[in-house]
Protein backbone atom coordinates (compact mmCIF):
# COMPACT_ATOMS: atom_id res chain seq x y z
CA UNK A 1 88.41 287.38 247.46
CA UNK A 2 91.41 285.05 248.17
CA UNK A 3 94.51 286.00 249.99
CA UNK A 4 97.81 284.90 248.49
CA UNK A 5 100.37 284.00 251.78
CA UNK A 6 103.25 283.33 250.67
CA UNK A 7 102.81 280.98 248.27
CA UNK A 8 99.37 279.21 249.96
CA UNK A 9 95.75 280.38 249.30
CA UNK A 10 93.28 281.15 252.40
CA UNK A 11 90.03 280.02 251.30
CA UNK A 12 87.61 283.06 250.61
CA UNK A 13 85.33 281.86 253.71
CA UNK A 14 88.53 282.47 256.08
CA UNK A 15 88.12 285.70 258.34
CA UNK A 16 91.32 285.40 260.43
CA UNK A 17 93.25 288.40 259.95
CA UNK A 18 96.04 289.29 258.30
CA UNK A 19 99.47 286.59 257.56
CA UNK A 20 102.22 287.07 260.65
CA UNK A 21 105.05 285.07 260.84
CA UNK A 22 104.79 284.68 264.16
CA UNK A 23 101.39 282.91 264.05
CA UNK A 24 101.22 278.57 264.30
CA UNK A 25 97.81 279.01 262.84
CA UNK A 26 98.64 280.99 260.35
CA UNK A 27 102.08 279.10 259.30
CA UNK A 28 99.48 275.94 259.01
CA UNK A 29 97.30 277.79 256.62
CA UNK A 30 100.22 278.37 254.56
CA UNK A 31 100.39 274.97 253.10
CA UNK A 32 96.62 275.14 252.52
CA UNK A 33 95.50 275.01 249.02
CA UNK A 34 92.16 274.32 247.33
CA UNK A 35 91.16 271.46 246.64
CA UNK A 36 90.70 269.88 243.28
CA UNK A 37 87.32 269.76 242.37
CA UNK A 38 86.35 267.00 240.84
CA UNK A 39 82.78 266.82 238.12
CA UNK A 40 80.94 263.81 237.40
CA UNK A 41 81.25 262.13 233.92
CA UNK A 42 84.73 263.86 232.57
CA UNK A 43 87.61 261.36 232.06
CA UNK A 44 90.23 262.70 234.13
CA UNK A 45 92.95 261.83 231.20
CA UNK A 46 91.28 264.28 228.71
CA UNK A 47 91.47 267.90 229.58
CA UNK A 48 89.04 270.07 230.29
CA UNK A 49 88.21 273.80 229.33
CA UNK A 50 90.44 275.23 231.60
CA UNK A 51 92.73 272.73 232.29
CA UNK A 52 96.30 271.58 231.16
CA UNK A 53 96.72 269.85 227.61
CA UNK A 54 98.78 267.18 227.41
CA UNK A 55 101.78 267.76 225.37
CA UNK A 56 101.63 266.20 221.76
CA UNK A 57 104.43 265.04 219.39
CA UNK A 58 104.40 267.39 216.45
CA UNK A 59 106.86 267.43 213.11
CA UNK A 60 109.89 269.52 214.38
CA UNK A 61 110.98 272.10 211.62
CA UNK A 62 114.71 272.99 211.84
CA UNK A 63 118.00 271.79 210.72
CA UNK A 64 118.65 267.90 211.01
CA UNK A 65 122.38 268.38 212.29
CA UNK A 66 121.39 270.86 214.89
CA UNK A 67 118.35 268.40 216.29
CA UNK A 68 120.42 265.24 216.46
CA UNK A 69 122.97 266.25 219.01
CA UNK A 70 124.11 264.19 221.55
CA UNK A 71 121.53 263.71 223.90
CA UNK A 72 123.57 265.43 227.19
CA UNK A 73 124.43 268.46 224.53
CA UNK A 74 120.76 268.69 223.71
CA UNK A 75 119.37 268.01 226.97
CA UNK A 76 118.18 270.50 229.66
CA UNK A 77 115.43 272.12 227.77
CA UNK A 78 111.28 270.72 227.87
CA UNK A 79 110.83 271.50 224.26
CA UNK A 80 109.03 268.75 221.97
CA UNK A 81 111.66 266.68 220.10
CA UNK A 82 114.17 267.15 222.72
CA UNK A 83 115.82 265.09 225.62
CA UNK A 84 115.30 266.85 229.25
CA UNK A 85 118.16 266.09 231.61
CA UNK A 86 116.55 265.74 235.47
CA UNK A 87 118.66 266.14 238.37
CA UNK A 88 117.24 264.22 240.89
CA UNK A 89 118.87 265.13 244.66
CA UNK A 90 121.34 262.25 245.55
CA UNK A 91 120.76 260.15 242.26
CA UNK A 92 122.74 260.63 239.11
CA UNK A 93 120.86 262.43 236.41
CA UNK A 94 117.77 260.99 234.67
CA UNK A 95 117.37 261.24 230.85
CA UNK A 96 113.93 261.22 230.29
CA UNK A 97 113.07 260.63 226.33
CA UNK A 98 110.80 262.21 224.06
CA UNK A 99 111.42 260.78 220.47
CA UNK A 100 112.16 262.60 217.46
CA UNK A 101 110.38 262.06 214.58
CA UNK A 102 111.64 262.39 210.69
CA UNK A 103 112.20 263.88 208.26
CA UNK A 104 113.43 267.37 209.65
CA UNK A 105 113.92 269.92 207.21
CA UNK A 106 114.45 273.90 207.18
CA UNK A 107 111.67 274.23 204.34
CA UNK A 108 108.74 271.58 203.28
CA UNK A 109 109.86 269.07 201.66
CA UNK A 110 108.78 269.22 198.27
CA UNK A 111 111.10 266.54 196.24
CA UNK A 112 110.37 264.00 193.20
CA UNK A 113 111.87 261.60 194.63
CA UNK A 114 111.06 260.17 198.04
CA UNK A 115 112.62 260.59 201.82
CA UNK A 116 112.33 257.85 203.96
CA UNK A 117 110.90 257.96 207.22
CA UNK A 118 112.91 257.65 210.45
CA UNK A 119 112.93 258.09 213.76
CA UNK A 120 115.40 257.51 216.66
CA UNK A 121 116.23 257.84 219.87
CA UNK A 122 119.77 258.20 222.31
CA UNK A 123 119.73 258.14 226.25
CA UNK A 124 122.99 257.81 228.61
CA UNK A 125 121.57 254.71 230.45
CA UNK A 126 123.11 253.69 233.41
CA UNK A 127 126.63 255.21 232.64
CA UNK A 128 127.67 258.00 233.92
CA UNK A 129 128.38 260.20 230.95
CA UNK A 130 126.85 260.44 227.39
CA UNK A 131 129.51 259.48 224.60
CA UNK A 132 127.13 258.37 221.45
CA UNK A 133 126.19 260.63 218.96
CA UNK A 134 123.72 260.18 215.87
CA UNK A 135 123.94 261.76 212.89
CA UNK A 136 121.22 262.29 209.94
CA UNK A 137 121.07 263.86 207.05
CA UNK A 138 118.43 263.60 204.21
CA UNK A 139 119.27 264.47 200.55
CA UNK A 140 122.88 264.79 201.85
CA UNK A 141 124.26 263.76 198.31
CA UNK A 142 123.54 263.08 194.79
CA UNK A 143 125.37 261.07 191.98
CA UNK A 144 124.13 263.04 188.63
CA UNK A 145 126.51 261.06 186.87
CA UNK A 146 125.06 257.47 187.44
CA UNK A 147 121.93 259.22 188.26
CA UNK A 148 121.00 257.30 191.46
CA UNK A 149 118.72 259.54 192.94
CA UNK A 150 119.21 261.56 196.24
CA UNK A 151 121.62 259.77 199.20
CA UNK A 152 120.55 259.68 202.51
CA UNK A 153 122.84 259.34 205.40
CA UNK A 154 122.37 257.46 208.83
CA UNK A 155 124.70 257.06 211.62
CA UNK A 156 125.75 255.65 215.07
CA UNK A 157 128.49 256.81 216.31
CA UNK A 158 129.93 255.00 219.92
CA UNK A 159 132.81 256.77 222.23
CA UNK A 160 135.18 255.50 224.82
CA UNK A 161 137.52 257.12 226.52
CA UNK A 162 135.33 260.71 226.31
CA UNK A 163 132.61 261.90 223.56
CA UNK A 164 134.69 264.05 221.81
CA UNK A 165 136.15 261.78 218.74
CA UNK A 166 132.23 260.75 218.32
CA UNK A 167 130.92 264.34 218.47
CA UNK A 168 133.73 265.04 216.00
CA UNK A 169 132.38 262.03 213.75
CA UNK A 170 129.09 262.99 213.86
CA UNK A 171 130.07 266.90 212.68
CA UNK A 172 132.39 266.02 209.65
CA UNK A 173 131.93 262.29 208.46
CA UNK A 174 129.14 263.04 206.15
CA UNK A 175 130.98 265.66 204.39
CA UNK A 176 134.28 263.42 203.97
CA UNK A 177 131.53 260.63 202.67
CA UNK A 178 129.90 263.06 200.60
CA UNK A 179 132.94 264.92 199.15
CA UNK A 180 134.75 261.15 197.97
CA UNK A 181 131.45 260.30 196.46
CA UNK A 182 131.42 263.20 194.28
CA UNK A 183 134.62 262.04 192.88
CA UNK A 184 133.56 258.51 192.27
CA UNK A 185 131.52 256.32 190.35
CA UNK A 186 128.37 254.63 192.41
CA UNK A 187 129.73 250.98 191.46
CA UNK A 188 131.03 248.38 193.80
CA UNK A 189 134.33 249.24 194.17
CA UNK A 190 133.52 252.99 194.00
CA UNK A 191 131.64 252.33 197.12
CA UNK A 192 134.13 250.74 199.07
CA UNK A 193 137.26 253.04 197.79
CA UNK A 194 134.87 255.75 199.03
CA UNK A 195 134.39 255.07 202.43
CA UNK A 196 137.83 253.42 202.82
CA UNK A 197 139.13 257.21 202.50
CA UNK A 198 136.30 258.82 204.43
CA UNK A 199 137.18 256.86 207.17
CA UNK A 200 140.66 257.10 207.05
CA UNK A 201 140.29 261.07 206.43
CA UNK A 202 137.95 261.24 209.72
CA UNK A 203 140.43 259.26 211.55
CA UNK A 204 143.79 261.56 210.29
CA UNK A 205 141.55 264.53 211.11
CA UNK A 206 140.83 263.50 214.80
CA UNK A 207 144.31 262.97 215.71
CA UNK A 208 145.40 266.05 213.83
CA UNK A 209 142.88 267.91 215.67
CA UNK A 210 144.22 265.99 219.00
CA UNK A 211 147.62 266.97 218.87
CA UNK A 212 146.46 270.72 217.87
CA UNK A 213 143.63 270.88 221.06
CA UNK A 214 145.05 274.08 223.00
CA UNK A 215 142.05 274.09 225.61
CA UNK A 216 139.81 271.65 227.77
CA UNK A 217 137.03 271.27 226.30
CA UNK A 218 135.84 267.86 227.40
CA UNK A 219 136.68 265.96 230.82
CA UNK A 220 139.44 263.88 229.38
CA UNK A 221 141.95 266.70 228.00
CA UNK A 222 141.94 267.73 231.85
CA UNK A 223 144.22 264.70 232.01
CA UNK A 224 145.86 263.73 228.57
CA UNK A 225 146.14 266.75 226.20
CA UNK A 226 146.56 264.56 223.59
CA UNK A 227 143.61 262.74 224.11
CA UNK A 228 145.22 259.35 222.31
CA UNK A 229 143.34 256.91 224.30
CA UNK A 230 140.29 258.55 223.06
CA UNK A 231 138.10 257.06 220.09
CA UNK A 232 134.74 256.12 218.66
CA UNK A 233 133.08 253.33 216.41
CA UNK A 234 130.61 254.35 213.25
CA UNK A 235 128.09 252.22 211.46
CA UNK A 236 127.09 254.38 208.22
CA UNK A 237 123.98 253.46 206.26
CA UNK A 238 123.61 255.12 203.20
CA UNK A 239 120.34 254.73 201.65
CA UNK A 240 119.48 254.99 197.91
CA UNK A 241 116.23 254.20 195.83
CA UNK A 242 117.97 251.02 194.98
CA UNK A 243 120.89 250.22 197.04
CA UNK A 244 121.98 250.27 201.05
CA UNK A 245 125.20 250.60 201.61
CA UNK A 246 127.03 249.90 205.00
CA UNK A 247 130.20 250.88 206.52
CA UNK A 248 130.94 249.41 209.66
CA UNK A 249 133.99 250.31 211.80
CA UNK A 250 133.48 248.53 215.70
CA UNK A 251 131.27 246.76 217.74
CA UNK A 252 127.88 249.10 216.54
CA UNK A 253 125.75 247.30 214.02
CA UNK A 254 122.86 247.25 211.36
CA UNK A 255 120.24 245.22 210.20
CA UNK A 256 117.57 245.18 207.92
CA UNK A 257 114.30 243.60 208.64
CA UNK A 258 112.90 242.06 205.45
CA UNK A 259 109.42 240.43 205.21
CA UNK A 260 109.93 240.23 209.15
CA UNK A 261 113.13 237.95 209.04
CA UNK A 262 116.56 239.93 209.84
CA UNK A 263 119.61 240.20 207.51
CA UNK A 264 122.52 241.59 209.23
CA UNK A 265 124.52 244.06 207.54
CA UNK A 266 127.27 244.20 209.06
CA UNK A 267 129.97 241.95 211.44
CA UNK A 268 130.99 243.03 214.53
CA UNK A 269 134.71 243.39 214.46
CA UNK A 270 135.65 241.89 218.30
CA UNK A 271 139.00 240.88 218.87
CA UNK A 272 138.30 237.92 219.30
CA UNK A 273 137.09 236.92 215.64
CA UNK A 274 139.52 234.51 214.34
CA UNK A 275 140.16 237.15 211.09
CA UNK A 276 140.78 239.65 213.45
CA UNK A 277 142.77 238.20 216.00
CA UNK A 278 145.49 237.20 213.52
CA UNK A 279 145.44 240.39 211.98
CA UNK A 280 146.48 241.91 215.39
CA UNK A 281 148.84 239.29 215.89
CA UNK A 282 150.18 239.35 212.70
CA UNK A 283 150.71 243.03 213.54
CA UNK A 284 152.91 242.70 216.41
CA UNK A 285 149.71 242.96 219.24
CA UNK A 286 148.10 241.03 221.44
CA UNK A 287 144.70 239.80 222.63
CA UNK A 288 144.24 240.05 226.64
CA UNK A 289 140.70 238.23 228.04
CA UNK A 290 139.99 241.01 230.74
CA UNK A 291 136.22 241.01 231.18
CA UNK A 292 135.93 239.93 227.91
CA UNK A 293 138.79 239.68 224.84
CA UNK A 294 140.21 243.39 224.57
CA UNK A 295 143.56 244.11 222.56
CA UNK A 296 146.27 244.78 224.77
CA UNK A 297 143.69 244.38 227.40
CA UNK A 298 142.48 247.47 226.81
CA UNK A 299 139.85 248.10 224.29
CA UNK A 300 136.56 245.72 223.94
CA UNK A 301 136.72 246.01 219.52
CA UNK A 302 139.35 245.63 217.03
CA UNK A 303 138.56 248.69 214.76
CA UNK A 304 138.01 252.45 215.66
CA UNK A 305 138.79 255.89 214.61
CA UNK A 306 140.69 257.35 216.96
CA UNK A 307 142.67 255.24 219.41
CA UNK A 308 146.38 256.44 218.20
CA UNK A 309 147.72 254.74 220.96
CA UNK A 310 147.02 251.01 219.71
CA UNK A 311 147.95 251.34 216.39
CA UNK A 312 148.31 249.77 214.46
CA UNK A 313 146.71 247.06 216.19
CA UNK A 314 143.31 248.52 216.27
CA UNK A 315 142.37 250.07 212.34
CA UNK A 316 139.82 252.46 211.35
CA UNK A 317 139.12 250.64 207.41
CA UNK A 318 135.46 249.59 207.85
CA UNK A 319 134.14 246.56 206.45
CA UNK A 320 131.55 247.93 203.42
CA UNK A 321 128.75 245.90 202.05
CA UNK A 322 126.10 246.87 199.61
CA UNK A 323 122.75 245.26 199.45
CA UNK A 324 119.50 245.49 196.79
CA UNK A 325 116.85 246.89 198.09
CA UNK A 326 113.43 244.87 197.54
CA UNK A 327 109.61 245.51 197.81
CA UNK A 328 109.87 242.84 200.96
CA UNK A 329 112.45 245.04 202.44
CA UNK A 330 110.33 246.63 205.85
CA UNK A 331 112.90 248.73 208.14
CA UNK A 332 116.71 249.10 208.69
CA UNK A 333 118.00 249.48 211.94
CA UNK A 334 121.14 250.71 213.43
CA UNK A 335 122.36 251.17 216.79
CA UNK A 336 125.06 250.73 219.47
CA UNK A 337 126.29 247.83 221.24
CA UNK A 338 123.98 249.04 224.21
CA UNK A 339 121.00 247.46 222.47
CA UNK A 340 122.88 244.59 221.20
CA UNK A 341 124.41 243.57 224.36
CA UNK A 342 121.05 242.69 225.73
CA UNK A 343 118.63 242.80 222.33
CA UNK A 344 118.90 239.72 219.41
CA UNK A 345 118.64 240.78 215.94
CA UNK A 346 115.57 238.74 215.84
CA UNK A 347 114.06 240.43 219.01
CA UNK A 348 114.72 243.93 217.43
CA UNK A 349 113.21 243.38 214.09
CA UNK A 350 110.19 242.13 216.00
CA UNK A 351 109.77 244.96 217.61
CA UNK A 352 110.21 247.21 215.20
CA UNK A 353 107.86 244.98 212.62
CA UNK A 354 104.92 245.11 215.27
CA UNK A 355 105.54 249.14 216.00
CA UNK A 356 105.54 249.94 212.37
CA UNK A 357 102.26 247.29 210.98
CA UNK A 358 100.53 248.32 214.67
CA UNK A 359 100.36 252.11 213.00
CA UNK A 360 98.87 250.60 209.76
CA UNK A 361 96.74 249.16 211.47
CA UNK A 362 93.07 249.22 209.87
CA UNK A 363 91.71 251.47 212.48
CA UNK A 364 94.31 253.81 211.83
CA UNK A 365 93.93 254.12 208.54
CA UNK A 366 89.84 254.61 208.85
CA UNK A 367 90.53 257.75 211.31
CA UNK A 368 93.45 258.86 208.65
CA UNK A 369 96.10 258.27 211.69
CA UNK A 370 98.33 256.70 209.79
CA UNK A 371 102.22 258.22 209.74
CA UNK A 372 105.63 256.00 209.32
CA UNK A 373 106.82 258.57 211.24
CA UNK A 374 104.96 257.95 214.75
CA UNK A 375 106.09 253.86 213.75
CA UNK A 376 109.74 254.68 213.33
CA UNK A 377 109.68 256.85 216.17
CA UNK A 378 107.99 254.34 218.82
CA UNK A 379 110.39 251.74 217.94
CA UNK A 380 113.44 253.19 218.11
CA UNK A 381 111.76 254.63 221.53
CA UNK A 382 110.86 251.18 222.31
CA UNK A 383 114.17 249.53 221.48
CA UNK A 384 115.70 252.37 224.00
CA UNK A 385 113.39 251.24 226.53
CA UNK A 386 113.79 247.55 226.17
CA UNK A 387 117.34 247.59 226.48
CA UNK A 388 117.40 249.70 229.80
CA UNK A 389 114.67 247.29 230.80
CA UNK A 390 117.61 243.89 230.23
CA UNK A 391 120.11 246.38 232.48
CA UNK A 392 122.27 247.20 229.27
CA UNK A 393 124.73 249.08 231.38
CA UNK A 394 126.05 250.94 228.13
CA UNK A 395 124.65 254.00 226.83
CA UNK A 396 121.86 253.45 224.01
CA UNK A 397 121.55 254.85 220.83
CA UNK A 398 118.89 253.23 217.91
CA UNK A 399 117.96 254.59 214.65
CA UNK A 400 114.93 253.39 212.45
CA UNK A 401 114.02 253.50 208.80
CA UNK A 402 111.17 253.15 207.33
CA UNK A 403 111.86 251.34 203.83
CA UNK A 404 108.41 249.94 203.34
CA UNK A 405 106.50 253.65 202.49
CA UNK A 406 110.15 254.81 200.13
CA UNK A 407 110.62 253.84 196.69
């Protein structure tokens, strides 16, 4: 029989006596353990009868607003679907990624008409605190009167200053969104009138909620109780059976991939752009090149919710465009300026083209392993991994659609 010391195993064949802590010999035999036995012809990747399985990605059931927190909120668990935050002794903490994959629902879904696949994934990067949040929410709305089908939100949301006007966004923008289309007519203007208000309701609501903030709750009220110099950019992609609209307020973007060539949906609004430099001129502010063209040499984009103290220099109306969707149309993908700092549009809808045909691929499909899911979810992984790879110094947040397998 083996003998437990502390921790160490004697071997059985061992007849020294008893563990004393006084003992060299015995001390030694403390850090003895058995070794690994190793049998002929068994692939040491696979497991074995007794031994550990390696950890699969499964379907996560549960509620989509609850699994796409911010990735420090979420983090500090080893649970499938989540992000585990390592503490590593004299480095700064290591977010180590395991996707999530799409769609996540309480219940099966059982629907007539389609929910596109997705998948996405956020990680701090090299900064030194998380302040991008995603938000997603299938079926989240329905026009019955111009009988559109179900609406299906996507978001990116990206902080400066602290997380907490993004982590607001990415709580209540959806309901603003979904509470002004209810009240409007899905037609062009309808659109943009839409999420003209939701915008500027999200942005009245954060500084509301700033001036009203009667604890600290995040590291910056510890310094400014109003929290003005606090804000966040959105990109919102809402997806219907025959439209995508975009709303675009900052630096974040989207694309859509299209029979593999990229159509940008959106315009990054830098101050910089001659349309948006003489609005901010015209406005009384000023343009200051301080690593880069920032507007009163302080902030790096020339639209944002939050921000009270530049206005109104720096806006939150974002710039809405509305696109027909197409049987060419292959993915749509939105993220934050961490990927496109370092990643071309081309390069990204590469990447995800080749992650979503490599999981249709023939031999795939002959073992019945095909799932837009896994696709969506490796490249948005991917994406993540390339940008960290080109030393985006930004934290990273990428969301992917699959529009190929919804009609």
């Amino acid at each position: 029989m083996a003998e437990v010391c502390f921790g160490g195993v004697v071997t059985e064949t061992d007849s020294s006596p008893p563990c004393e802590s006084s003992s060299r010999e015995v001390r030694r035999r403390r850090m003895e353990f058995r070794k690994i036995k190793v049998i002929a012809g068994v692939n040491p990747q696979e497991p074995t009868e007794k031994g550990m399985k390696r950890p699969k990605l499964k379907l996560i059931s549960g509620s989509v607003s609850r699994m796409c927190d911010n990735a420090v909120e979420s983090s500090s668990t080893n649970d499938e679907g989540k992000l585990r935050l390592v503490e590593t002794k004299g480095l700064p903490p290591t977010v180590i990624l395991t996707p999530i994959l799409g769609p996540l629902n309480s219940t099966p879904l059982v629907q007539s008409v389609a929910c596109p696949k997705f998948g996405f994934a956020s990680v701090c990067g090299r900064r030194r605190d998380m302040e991008d949040a995603v938000a997603i929410h299938p079926s989240f709305c329905q026009i019955e009167k111009e009988n559109s089908g179900e609406l299906h939100y996507f978001a990116v949301y990206d902080g400066h200053g602290c997380s907490h006007v993004a982590t607001k966004c990415k709580e209540r923008l959806h309901e603003l969104v979904k509470e002004e289309l209810e009240n409007k007519e899905g037609n062009h203007e309808g659109w943009k009138h839409s999420m003209n208000r939701s915008f500027n309701r999200m942005d009245n609501e954060v500084i509301e909620w700033n001036k009203n903030v009667t604890g600290a709750t995040c590291r910056c009220e510890l310094h400014t109780p109003e929290c003005d110099a606090v804000g966040s950019t959105a990109v919102v992609a809402i997806v219907t059976p025959d439209k995508i609209i975009v709303a675009n307020c900052g630096d974040s973007r989207a694309i859509l991939c299209r029979n593999g060539k990229v159509i940008p949906l959106s315009n990054d609004q830098k101050p910089d752009r001659p349309d948006e430099l003489n609005r901010i001129q015209e406005a009384g502010g000023r343009v200051i090149y301080w690593d880069g063209p920032r507007v009163s040499g302080v902030l790096a984009m020339s639209r944002a919710i939050g921000d009270n103290y530049l206005k109104p220099y720096v806006i939150c109306e974002p710039e809405v465009t509305i696109t027909d969707r197409t049987a060419e149309d292959d993915c749509l993908i939105l993220a934050s300026d961490g990927l496109w700092d370092v990643v071309s549009n081309d390069t990204a809808c590469g990447v995800a083209g080749m992650c979503l045909k490599g999981n249709e691929a023939p031999e795939n499909e002959a073992n019945g392993e095909v799932d837009s899911d896994q696709g969506c979810s490796d490249a948005s992984m991917l994406l993540t991994k390339l940008a960290l790879a080109r030393r985006s110094y930004d934290n990273v947040s990428v969301v992917v659609v699959d529009l190929k397998n919804y009609t």
